[in-house]
Every structure is written in structure tokens, then in C-alpha cells.
Protein backbone atom coordinates (compact mmCIF):
# COMPACT_ATOMS: atom_id res chain seq x y z
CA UNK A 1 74.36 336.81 189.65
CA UNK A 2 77.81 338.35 190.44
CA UNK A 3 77.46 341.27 193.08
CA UNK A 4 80.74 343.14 193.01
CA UNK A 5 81.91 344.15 197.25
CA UNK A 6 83.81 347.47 197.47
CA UNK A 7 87.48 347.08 197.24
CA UNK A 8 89.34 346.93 200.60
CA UNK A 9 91.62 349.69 201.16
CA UNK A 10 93.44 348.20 204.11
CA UNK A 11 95.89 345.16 203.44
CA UNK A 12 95.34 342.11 205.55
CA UNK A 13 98.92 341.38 206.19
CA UNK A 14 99.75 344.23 207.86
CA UNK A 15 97.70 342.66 210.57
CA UNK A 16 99.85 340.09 211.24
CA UNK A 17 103.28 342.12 211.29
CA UNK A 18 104.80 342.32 215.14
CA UNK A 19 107.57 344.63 216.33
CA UNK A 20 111.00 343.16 217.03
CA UNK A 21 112.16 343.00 220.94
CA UNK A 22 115.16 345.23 221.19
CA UNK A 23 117.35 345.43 224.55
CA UNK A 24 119.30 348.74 224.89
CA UNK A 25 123.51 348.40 225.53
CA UNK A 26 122.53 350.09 229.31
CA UNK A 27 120.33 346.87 229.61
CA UNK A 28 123.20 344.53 228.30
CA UNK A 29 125.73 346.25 231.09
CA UNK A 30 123.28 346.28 233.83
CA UNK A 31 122.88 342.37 233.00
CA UNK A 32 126.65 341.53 232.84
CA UNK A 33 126.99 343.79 236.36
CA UNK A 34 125.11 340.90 237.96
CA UNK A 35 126.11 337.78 236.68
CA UNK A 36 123.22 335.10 237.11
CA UNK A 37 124.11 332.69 240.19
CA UNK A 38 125.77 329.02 239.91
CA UNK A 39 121.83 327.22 240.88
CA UNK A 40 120.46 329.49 237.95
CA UNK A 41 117.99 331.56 240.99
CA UNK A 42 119.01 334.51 238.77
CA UNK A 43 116.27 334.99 236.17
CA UNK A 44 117.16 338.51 235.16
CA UNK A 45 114.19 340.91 236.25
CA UNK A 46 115.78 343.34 234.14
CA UNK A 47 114.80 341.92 231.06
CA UNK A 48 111.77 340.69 231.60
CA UNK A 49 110.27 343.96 232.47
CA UNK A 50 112.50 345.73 229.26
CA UNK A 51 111.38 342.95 226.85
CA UNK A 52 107.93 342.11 228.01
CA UNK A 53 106.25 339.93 224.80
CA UNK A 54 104.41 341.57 221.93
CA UNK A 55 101.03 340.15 221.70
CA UNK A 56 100.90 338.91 217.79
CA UNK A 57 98.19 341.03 216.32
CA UNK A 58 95.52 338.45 214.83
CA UNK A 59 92.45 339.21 212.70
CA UNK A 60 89.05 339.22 214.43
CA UNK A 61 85.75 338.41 213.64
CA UNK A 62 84.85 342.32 215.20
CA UNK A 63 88.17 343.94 213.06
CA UNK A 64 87.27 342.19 209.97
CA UNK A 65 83.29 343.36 210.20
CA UNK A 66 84.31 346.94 210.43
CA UNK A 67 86.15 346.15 206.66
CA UNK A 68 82.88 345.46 205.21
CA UNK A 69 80.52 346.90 203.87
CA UNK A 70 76.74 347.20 205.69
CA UNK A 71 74.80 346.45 202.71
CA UNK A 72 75.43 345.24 199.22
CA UNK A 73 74.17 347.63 196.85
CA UNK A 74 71.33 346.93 194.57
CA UNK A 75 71.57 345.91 191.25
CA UNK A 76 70.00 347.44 188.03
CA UNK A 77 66.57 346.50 187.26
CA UNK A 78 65.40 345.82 190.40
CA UNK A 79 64.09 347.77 193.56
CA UNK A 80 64.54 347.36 197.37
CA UNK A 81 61.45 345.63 197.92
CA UNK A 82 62.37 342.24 195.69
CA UNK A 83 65.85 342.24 195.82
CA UNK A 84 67.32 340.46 199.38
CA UNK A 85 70.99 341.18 199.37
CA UNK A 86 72.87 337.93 200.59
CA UNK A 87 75.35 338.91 203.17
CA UNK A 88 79.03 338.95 202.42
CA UNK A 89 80.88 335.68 203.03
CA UNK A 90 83.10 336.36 205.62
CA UNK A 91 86.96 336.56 205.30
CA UNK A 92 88.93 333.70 206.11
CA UNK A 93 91.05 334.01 209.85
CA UNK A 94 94.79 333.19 209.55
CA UNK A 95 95.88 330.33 212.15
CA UNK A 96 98.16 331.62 214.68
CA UNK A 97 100.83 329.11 212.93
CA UNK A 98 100.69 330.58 209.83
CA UNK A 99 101.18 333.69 211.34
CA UNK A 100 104.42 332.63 213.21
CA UNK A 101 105.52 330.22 209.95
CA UNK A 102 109.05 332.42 209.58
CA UNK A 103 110.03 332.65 212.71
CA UNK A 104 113.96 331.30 213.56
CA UNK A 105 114.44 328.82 216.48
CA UNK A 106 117.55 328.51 218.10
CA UNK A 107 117.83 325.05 219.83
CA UNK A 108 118.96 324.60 223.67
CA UNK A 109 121.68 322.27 222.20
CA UNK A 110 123.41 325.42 219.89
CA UNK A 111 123.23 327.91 223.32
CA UNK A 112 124.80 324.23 224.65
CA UNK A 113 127.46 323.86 221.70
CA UNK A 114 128.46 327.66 222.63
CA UNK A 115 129.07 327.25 225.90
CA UNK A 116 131.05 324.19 225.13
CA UNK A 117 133.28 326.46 222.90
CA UNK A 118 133.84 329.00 225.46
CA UNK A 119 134.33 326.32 228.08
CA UNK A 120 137.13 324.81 226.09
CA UNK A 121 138.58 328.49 224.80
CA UNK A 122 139.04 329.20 228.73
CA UNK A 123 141.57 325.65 228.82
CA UNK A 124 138.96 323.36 230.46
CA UNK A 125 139.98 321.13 228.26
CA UNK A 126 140.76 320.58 224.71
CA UNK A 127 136.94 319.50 224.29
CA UNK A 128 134.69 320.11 226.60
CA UNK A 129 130.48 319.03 226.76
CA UNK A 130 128.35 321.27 228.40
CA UNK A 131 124.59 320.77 229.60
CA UNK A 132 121.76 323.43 230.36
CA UNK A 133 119.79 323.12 233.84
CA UNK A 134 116.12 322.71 233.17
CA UNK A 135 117.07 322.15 228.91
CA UNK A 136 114.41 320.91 226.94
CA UNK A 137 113.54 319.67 223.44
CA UNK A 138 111.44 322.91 222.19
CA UNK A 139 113.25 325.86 221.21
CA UNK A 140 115.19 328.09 224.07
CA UNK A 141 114.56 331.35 221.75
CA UNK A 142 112.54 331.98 218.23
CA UNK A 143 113.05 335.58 216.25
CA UNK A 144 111.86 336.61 212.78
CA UNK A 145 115.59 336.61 211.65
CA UNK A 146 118.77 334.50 211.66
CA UNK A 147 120.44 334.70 214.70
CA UNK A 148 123.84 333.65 216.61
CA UNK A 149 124.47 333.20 219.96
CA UNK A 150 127.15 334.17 222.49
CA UNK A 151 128.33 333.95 225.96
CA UNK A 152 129.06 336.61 228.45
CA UNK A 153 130.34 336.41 231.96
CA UNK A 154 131.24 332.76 232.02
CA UNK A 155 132.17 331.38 235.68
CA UNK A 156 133.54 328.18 235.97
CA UNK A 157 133.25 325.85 239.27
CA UNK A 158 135.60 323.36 238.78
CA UNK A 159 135.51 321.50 241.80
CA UNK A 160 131.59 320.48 240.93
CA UNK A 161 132.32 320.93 236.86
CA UNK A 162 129.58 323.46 237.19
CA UNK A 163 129.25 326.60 235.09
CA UNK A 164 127.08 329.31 234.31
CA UNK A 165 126.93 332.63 232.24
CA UNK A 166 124.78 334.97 230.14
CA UNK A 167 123.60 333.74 226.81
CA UNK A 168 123.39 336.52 223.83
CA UNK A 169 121.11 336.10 221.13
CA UNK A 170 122.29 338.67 218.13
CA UNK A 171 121.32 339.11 214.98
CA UNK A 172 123.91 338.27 211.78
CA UNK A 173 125.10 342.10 212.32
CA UNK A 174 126.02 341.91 215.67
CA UNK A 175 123.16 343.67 216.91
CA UNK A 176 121.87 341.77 220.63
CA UNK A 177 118.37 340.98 220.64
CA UNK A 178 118.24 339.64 223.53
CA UNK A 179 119.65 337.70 226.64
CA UNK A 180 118.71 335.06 229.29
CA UNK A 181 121.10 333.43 232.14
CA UNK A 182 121.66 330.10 232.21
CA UNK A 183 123.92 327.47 234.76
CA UNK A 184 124.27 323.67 234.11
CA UNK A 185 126.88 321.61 234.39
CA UNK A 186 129.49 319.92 232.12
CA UNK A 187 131.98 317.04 231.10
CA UNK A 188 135.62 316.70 229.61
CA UNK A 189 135.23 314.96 225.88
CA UNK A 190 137.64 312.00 224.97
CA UNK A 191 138.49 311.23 221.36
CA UNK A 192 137.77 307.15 221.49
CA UNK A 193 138.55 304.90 218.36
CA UNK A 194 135.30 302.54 217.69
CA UNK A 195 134.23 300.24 215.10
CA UNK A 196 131.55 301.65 212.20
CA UNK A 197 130.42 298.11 212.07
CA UNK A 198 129.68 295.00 214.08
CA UNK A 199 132.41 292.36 214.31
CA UNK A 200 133.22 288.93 215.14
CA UNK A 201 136.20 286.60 216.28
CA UNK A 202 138.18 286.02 213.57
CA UNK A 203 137.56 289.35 212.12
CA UNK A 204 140.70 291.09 210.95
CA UNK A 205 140.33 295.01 211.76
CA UNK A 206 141.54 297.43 209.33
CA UNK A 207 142.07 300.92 209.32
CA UNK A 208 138.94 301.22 207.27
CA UNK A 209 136.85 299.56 210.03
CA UNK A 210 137.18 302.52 212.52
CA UNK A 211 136.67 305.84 213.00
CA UNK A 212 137.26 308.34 215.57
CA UNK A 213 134.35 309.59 218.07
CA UNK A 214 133.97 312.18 221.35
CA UNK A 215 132.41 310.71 224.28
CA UNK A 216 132.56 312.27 227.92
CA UNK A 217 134.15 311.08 230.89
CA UNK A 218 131.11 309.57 232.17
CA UNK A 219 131.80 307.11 228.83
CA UNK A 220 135.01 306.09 228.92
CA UNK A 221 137.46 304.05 231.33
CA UNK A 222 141.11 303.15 231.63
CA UNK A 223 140.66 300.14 230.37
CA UNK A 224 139.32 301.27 226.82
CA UNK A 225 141.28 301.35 224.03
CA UNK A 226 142.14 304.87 223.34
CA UNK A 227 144.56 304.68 220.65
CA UNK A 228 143.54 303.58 217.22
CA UNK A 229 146.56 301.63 216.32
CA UNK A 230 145.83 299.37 219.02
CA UNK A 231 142.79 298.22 217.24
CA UNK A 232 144.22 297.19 213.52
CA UNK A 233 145.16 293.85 212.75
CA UNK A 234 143.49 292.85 216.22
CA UNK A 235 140.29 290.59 216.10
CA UNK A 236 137.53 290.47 218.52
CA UNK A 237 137.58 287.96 221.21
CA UNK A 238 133.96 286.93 220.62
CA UNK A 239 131.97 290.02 219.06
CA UNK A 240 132.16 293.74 219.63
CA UNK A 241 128.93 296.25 218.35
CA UNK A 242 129.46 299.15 216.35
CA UNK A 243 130.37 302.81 217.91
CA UNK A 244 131.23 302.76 221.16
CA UNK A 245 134.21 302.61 223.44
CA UNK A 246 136.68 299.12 223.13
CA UNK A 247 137.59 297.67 226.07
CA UNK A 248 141.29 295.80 226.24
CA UNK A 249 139.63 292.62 227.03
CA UNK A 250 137.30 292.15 223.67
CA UNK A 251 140.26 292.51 221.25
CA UNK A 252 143.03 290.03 220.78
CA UNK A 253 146.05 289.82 218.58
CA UNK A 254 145.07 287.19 215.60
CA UNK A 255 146.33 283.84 215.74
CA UNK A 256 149.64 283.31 214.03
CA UNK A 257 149.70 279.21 215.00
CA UNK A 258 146.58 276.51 214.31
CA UNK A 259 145.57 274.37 217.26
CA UNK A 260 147.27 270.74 216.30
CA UNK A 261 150.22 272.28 213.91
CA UNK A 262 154.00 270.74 214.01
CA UNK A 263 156.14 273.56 214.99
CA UNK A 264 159.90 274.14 215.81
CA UNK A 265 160.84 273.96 219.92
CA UNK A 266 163.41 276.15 220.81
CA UNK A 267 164.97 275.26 224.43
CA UNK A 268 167.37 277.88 226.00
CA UNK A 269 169.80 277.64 228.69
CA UNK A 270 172.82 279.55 229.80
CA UNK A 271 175.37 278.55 227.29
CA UNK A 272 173.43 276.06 225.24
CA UNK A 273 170.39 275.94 223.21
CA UNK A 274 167.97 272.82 221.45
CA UNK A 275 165.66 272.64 219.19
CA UNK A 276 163.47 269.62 218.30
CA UNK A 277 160.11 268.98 216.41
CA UNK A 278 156.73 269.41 218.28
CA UNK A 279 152.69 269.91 218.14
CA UNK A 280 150.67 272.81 219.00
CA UNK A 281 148.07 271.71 221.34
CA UNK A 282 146.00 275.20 221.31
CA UNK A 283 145.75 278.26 218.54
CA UNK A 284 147.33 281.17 219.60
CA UNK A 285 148.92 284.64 218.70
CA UNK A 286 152.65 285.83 219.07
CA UNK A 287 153.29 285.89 222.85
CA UNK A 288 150.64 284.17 223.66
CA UNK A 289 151.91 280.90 226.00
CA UNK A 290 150.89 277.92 225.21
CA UNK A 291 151.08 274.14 225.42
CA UNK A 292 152.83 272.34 223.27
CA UNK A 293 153.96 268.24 222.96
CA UNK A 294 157.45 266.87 222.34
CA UNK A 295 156.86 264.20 219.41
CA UNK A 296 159.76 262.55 220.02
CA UNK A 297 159.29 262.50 223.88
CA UNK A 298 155.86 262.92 224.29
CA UNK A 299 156.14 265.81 226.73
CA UNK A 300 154.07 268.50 226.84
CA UNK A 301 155.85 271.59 228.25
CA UNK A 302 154.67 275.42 228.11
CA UNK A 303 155.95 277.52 225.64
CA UNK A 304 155.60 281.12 223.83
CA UNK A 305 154.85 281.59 220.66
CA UNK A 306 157.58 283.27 218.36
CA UNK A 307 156.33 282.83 215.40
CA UNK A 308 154.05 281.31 212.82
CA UNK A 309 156.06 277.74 213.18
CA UNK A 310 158.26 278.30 215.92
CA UNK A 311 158.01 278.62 220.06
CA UNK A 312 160.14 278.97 222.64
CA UNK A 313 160.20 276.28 225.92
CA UNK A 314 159.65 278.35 229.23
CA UNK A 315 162.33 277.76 231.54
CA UNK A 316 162.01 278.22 235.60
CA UNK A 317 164.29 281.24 234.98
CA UNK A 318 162.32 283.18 233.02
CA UNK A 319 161.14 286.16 233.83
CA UNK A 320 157.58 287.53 232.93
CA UNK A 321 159.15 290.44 230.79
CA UNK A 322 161.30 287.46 228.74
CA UNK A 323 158.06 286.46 227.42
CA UNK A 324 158.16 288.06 224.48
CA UNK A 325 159.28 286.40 220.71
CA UNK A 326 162.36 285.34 220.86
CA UNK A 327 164.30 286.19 217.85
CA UNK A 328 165.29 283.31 215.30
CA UNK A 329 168.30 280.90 216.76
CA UNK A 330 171.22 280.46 213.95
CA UNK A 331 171.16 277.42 212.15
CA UNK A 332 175.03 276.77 213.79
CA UNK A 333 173.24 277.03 216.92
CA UNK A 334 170.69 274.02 216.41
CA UNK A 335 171.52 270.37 217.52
């Protein structure tokens, strides 16, 4: 048997509806009058007491029993006495996160990324990092709308890289919603070429294996590779891992000259010069010294590498800055 329950006058989702926090302009001033402090102490009385939070109104078993009805009315044919009316079944209670399912978070590390921009716009540096005290991986501020965020009253401490200001949360309009202080601390960002792949000695490096990445100071170190030309046609000493700063040591020019291969000797002296035929006793790449044996003599005697099939005897009056390739003798010149 249906029984039919009077129709409910009242709808159930104005129940869940909660006013938006507003903050007057007067508030706003009176915040940016007293800038929070460098340690962050500052936690803004002001709007805590203005924007105190709006208890979510949530159906109850009590509100929901005053929406229904004491008794269900008898049907036709019978009487009071053998009719039991079964009680209503009772309406179902929203969860407290399906109440709250359209509500916008905005992360710590978006307050963080506009700090950063304001931090670089005041010639910090061309990129700059910046950190929140006390940041954590939940939300820093929810709303039932889209919202952006802005800084106000930035100060800068450069001597400790500290910083802190007031953070705006506005709506797509401009309107402010809201705003906490904040401090924290932050870091100058570095461009840094790396390789999007592991790679191993005898690797070439192109142009297509890198790509350009920010890392802070805390990363990075003079002797890194910071230019990306540096890095192409270079091969790994033994084997560098994928994203992350080069240093100087783990790349190498590739070898130009096989251990054991005949090449050319060039000798040099003030007003004469010799060549003769001789064997590469190591692999290297052009500049790289190494040594090599006179076939003829049987000598071995240091010498740089100019080219693929070529190297040039070091003489006790070179200098260090002379060992560079040595450009191709004229064939009039050899003996």
C-alpha cells in the first residue's frame, strides 16, 4: 500500500547555503597601516574578529522532524482502530563534504608563486623563489568562487633573504575577500642546462638532449655548467642522470684520436720545424696531451693533440696557454 506524505514546502538546499566573508576597504587600510612583522608574530586581530567563520548550516535530525508530518493520515476503508500508520522514513543527512564539494582552494604554493613575482618585479632578481613560514600541503584559503591572489606591503630583508607582506585573496572582479600576513624566506633562481635523459661515456650530446631548468642558489655551484653550448658535442666522462645541474668535471670533449693509431708528429723550434710518423699510446680529444711513440726512434715524448691524425711534440718552452691545436704546418715546411 502506497501512503502519499504531504508535500514539503521548504527546499532542502537552502539549508546548506552559507554567506560569503566580506572585509570592508576601512579593514583592508587598517591592515596595510600595520604591516605584519619579519618572524610572522603579526596575525592580524583585525580580521579575525571582522571575518569570524560562518558555521555551515547542516540538516538535523530535530530540523528535519519539525518538516514532517505527526501522523500519516488514514486511508479509505479502514478506521483508526485497525489501521497502524508506519512512521515516515526519515530523510537522508547530507555529509559535511558534500556540502563543501564546490568550494575553491588556493594552494600555499600559488600565495608562494605570487610573492615570487612581486619579489622579482621589485629587482631581486630576474627570478626569484620564495617560501612561506609554517607552509603546508592543505589549502592556505578555500571560497565558493574563483579567486586570485595578491600582495600588499612587501618588505624585503636582504641581508637574511627574508621577506614578508600581506596576502589578498579577491575574487575574478577585483573584489578582496579576504587577507592574512605571511613572512618566509626566499632564494635567487638560476637557469641551468641539464640532460632530459640518462647518459653514458661515449654518448654524443645534442641539442635535443637538453633542456633548460630553474634551480635556486642552494642548487647550483661555480663549477656547473651554466651555459648550454658547453654541453653539445661533449660526452660524459663515465655517466651523468637526467635533470639536474652538470658539473665541469663529468663532461669531456669526445675523442678525436683512437688509443694505438699512427699519427703525424709535428716538432717546433725557433726557426725550424719536423715532422715524422708516430703511435698514439692513449685516446684522447683536441687539446688533450698525450703520449705518443716515435716509430722510427722508439721514443715516446708528450704531445697535444691537433687533430684527428696529427699532434704536436711539447717543447720545454712551451707555455701552458700554447697548448692549444696548432694549426696545420705547410707541406714546404715538412722534412
Amino acid at each position: 500500500m502506497n501512503l502519499r506524505l504531504p508535500a514539503l514546502s521548504l527546499s532542502l538546499a537552502l539549508l546548506f547555503s552559507a554567506p560569503a566573508l566580506a572585509v570592508s576597504q576601512s579593514d583592508i587600510d587598517a591592515l596595510f597601516a600595520h604591516p605584519p612583522l619579519r618572524d610572522g608574530t603579526d596575525m592580524n586581530q583585525l580580521l579575525q574578529q571582522k571575518t569570524a567563520a560562518v558555521a555551515v548550516p547542516v540538516a538535523t535530525p530535530q530540523s528535519l522532524a519539525s518538516l514532517q508530518p505527526s501522523a500519516a493520515p488514514v486511508p479509505p476503508g479502514l478506521t483508526s482502530t485497525n489501521f497502524t500508520p508506519t512512521a515516515p522514513a526519515p530523510l537522508p543527512q547530507p555529509s559535511a563534504q558534500a556540502a563543501l564539494k564546490n568550494i575553491f582552494d588556493v594552494s600555499y604554493s600559488e600565495a608562494e608563486e605570487a610573492v615570487s613575482a612581486a619579489l622579482a618585479e621589485r629587482g631581486i632578481a630576474d627570478k626569484v623563489s620564495a617560501l612561506m613560514d609554517g607552509r603546508k600541503n592543505s589549502a592556505i584559503f578555500s571560497y565558493s568562487q574563483p579567486t586570485h591572489v595578491e600582495t600588499r606591503g612587501l618588505q624585503v630583508d636582504k641581508d637574511h633573504t627574508r621577506w614578508s607582506a600581506n596576502i589578498l585573496f579577491t575574487t575574478l572582479n577585483g573584489e578582496v575577500i579576504s587577507a592574512i600576513p605571511a613572512a618566509g624566506h626566499y632564494s635567487e633562481v638560476t637557469e641551468m642546462p641539464v640532460l632530459k635523459r640518462a647518459m653514458h661515456n661515449g654518448e654524443v650530446i645534442s641539442e635535443g638532449d637538453i633542456e633548460l631548468r630553474d634551480f635556486t642558489a642552494n642548487r647550483t655551484r661555480t663549477d656547473m655548467v651554466a651555459d648550454l653550448s658547453s654541453l653539445i658535442g661533449k660526452t660524459p666522462v663515465h655517466s651523468v642522470s637526467p635533470f639536474r645541474p652538470i658539473r665541469d668535471t663529468e663532461i669531456a670533449a669526445m675523442p678525436i684520436l683512437k688509443r694505438d693509431a699512427l699519427v703525424q708528429i709535428d716538432y717546433t723550434v725557433p726557426g725550424m720545424q719536423i715532422s715524422t710518423a708516430g703511435q698514439a699510446l692513449a685516446a684522447g680529444a683536441r687539446g688533450d696531451v698525450i703520449d705518443v711513440r716515435n716509430t722510427t726512434s722508439k721514443k715516446v715524448v708528450r704531445a697535444v693533440i691537433t687533430a684527428a691524425d696529427r699532434v704536436q711534440v711539447i717543447t720545454p718552452t712551451m707555455q701552458t696557454s700554447q697548448l692549444t691545436p696548432a694549426p696545420v704546418p705547410n707541406s714546404a715546411n715538412i722534412q
